[in-house]
N, C-alpha and C. Protein backbone atom coordinates (compact mmCIF):
# COMPACT_ATOMS: atom_id res chain seq x y z
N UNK A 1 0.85 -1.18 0.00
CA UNK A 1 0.00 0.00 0.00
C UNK A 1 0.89 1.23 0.00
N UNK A 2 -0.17 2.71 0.15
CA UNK A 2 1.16 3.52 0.18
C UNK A 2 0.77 4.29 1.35
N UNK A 3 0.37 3.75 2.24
CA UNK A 3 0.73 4.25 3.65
C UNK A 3 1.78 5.27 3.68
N UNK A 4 2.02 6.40 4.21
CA UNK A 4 3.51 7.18 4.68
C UNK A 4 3.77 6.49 5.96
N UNK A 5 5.14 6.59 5.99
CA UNK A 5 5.81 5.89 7.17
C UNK A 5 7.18 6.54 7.27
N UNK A 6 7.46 6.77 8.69
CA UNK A 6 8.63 7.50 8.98
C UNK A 6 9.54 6.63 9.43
N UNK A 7 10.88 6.40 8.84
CA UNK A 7 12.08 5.04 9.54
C UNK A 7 13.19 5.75 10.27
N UNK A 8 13.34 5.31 11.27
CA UNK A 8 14.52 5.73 12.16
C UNK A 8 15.48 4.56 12.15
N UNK A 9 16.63 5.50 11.50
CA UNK A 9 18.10 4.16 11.88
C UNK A 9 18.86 5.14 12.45
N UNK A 10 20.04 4.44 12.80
CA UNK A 10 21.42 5.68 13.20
C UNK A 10 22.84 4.99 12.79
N UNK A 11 23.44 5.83 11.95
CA UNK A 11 24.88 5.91 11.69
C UNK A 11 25.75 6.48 12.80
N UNK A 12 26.53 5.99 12.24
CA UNK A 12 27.89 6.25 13.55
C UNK A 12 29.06 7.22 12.71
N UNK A 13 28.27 7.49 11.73
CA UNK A 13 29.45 9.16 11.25
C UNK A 13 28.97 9.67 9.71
N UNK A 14 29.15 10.70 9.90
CA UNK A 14 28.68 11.67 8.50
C UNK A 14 28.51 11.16 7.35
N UNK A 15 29.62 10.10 6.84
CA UNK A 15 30.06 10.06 5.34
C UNK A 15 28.74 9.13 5.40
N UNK A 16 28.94 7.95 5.90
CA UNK A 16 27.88 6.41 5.83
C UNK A 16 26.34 6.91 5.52
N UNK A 17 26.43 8.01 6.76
CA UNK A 17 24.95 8.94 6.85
C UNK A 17 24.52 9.73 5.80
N UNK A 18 25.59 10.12 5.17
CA UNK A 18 25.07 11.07 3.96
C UNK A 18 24.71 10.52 2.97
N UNK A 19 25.93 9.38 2.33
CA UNK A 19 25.70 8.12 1.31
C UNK A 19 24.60 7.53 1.50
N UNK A 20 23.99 7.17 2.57
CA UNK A 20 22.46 6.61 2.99
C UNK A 20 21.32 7.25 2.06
N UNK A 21 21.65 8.59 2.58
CA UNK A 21 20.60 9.56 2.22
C UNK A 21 20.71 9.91 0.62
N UNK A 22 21.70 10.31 -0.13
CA UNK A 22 21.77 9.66 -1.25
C UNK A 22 21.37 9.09 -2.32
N UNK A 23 21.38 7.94 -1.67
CA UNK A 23 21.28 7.01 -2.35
C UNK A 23 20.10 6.54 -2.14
N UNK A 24 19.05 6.50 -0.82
CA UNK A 24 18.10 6.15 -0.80
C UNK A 24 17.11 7.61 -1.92
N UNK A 25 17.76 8.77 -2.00
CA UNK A 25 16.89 9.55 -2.89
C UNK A 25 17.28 9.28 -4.38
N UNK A 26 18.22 8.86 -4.93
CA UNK A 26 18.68 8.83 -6.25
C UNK A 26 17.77 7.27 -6.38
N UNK A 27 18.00 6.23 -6.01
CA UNK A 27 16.82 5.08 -5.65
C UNK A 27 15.22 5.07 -6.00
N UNK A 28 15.00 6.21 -5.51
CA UNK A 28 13.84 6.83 -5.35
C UNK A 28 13.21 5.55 -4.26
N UNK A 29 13.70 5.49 -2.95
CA UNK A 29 13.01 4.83 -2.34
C UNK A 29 12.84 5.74 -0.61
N UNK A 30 12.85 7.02 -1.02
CA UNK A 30 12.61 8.02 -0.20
C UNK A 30 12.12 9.36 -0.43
N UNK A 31 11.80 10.19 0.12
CA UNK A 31 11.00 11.27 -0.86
C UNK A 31 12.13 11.91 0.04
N UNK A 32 12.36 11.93 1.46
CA UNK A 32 13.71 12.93 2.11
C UNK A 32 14.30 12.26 3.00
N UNK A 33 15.21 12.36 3.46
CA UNK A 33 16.07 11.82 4.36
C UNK A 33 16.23 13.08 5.38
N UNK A 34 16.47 12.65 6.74
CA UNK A 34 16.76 13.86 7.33
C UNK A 34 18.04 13.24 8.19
N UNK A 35 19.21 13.82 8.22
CA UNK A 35 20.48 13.29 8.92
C UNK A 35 20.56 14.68 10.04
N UNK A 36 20.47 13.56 10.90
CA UNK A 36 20.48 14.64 12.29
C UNK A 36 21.68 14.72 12.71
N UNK A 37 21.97 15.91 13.28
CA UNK A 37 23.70 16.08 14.03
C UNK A 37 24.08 15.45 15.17
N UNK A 38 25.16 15.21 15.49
CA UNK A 38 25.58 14.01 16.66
C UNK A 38 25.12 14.27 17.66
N UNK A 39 24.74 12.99 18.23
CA UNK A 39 24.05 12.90 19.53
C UNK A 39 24.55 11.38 20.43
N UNK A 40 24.30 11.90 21.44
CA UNK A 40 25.31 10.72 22.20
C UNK A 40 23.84 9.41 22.60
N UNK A 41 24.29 8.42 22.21
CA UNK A 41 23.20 7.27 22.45
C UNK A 41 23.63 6.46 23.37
N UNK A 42 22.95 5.91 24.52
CA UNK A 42 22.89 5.15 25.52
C UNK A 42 22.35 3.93 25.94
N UNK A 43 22.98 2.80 25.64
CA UNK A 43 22.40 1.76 25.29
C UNK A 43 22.65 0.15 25.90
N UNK A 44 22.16 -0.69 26.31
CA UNK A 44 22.62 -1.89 26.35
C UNK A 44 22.85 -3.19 25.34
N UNK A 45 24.29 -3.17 25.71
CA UNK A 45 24.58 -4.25 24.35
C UNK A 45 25.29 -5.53 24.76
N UNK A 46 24.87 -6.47 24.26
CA UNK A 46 26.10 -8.09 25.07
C UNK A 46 25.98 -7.44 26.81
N UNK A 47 25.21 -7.38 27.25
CA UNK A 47 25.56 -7.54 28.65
C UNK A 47 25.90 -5.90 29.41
N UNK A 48 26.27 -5.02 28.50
CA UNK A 48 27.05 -3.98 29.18
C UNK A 48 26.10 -2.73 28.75
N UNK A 49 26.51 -1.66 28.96
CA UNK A 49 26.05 -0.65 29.22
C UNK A 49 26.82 0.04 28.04
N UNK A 50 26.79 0.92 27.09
CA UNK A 50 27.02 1.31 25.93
C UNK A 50 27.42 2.89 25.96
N UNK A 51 27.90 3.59 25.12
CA UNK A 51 27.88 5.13 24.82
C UNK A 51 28.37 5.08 23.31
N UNK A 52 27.74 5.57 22.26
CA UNK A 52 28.47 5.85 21.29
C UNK A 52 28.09 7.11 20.78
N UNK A 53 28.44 8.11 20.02
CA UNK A 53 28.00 9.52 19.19
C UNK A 53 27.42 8.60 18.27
N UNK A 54 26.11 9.20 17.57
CA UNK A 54 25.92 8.74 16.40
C UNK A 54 25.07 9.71 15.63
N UNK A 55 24.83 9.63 14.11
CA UNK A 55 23.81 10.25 13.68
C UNK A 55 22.22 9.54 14.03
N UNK A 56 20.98 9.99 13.98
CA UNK A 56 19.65 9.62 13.88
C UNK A 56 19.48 9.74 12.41
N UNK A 57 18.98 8.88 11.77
CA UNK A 57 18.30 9.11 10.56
C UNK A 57 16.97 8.94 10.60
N UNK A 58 15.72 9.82 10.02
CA UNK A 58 14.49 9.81 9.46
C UNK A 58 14.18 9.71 8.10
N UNK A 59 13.87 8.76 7.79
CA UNK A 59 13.66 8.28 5.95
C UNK A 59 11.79 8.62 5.93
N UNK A 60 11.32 9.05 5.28
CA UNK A 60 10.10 9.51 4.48
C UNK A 60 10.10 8.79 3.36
N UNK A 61 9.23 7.37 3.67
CA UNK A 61 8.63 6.72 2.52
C UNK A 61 7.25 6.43 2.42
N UNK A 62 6.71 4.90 1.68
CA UNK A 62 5.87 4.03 1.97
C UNK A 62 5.95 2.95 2.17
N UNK A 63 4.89 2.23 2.73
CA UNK A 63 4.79 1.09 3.13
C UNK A 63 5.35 -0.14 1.95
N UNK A 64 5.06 0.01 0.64
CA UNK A 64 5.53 -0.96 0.07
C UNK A 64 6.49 -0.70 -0.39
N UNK A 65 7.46 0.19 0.19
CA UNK A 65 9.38 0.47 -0.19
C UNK A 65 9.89 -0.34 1.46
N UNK A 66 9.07 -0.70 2.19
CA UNK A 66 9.69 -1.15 3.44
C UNK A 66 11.01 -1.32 3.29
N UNK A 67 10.71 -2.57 2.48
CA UNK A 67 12.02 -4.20 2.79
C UNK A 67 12.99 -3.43 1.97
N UNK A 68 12.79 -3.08 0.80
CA UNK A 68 13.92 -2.33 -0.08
C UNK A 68 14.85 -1.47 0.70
N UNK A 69 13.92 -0.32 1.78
CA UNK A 69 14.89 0.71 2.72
C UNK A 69 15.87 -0.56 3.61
N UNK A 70 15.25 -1.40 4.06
CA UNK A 70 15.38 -1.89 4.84
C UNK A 70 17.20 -3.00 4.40
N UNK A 71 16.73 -3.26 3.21
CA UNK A 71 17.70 -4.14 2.70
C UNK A 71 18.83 -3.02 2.51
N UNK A 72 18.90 -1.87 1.74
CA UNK A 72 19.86 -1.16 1.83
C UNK A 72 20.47 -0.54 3.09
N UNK A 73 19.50 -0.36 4.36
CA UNK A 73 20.36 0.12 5.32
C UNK A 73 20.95 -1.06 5.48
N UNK A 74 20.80 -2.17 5.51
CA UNK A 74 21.85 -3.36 6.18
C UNK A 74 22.87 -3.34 5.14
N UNK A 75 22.48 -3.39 3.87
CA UNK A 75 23.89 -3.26 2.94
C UNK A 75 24.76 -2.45 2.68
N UNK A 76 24.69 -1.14 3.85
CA UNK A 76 25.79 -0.15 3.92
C UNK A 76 25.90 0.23 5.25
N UNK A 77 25.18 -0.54 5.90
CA UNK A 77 25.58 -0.34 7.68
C UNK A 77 26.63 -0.96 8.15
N UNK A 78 27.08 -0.73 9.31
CA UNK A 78 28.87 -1.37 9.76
C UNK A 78 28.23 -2.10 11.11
N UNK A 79 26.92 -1.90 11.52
CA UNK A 79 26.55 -2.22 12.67
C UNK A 79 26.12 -4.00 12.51
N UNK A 80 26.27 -4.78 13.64
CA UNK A 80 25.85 -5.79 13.57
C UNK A 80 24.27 -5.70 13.72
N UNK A 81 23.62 -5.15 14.30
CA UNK A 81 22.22 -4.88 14.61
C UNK A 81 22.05 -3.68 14.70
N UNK A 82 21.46 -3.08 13.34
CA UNK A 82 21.49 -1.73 12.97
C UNK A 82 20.14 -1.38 13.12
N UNK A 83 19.52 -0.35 14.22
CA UNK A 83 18.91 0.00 14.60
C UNK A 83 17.56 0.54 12.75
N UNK A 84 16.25 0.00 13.15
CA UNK A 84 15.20 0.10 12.16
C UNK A 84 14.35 -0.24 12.06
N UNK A 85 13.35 0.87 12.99
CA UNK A 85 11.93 1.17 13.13
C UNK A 85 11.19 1.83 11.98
N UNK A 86 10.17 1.57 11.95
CA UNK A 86 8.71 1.79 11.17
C UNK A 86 7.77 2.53 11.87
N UNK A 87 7.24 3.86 11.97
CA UNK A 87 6.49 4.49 12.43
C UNK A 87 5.48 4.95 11.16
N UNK A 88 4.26 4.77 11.60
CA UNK A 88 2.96 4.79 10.44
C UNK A 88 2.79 6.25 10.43
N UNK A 89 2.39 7.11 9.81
CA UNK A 89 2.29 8.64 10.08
C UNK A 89 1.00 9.02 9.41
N UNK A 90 0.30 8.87 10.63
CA UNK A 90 -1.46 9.18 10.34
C UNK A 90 -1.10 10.54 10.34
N UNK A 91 -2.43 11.08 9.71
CA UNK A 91 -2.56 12.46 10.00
C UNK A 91 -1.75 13.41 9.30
N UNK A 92 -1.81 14.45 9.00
CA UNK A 92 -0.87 15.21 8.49
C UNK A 92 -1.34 15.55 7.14
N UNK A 93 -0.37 17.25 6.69
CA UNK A 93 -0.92 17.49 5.26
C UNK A 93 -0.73 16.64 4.20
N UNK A 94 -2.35 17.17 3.72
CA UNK A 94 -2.58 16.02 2.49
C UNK A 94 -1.96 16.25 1.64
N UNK A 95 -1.31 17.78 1.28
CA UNK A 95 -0.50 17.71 -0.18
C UNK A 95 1.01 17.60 0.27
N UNK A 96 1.19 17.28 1.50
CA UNK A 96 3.11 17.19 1.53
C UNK A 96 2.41 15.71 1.79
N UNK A 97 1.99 14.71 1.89
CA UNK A 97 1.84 13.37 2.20
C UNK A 97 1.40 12.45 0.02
N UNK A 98 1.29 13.42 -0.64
CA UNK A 98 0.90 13.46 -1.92
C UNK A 98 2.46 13.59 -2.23
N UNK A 99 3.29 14.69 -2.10
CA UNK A 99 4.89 14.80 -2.33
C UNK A 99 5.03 13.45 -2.30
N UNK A 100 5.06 13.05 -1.40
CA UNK A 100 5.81 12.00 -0.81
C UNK A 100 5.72 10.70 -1.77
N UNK A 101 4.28 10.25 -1.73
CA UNK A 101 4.27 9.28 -2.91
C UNK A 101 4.68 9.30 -4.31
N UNK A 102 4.43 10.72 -4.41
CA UNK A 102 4.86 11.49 -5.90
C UNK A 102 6.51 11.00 -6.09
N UNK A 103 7.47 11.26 -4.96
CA UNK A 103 8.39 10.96 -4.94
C UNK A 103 9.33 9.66 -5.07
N UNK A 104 8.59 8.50 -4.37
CA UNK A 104 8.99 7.39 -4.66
C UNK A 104 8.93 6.71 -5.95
N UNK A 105 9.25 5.55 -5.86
CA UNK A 105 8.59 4.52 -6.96
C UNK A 105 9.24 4.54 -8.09
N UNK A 106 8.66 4.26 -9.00
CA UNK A 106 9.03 4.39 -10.32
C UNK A 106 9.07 5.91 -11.27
């Protein structure tokens, strides 16, 4: 379907983060990418207690580009378990939610 849906991953430095964004727009399997500036993440991993800087990424797609976003963040991520949520995005303007589909796809 073409649901809008907002994806959160996070890179661990500029270049990976930018190439993401990129490439998920030249793809056309994003209408925008938004690469947020470093932020320190706090986390539990194997047992321990974590700190790393990283970027946040927000991808602006649809529902049936899921697996595609999904397959490319793992095929340019360095992370063993690279953070990648799906948030549904009810609500909101109808002609920037029209962009959006306009943008993907074919």
């Amino acid at each position: 379907t073409d649901d809008i849906l907002l994806i959160f991953t996070t890179f661990p430095d500029d270049d990976r983060a930018e190439a993401l964004a990129r490439t998920l727009l030249e793809e056309r399997l994003a209408a925008c990418v938004n690469v947020h500036g470093p932020m320190a993440s706090h986390y539990r991993w194997k047992g321990a207690v974590e700190r790393d800087v990283e970027r946040q990424i927000v991808i602006k797609t649809t529902r049936r580009l899921v697996a595609a976003v999904e397959a490319r963040v793992h095929a340019v991520h360095g992370y063993e378990l690279p953070e990648f949520l799906v948030v549904t995005a009810d609500g909101g303007s109808d002609a920037y939610r029209g962009w959006i589909r306009e943008q993907v796809g074919p």
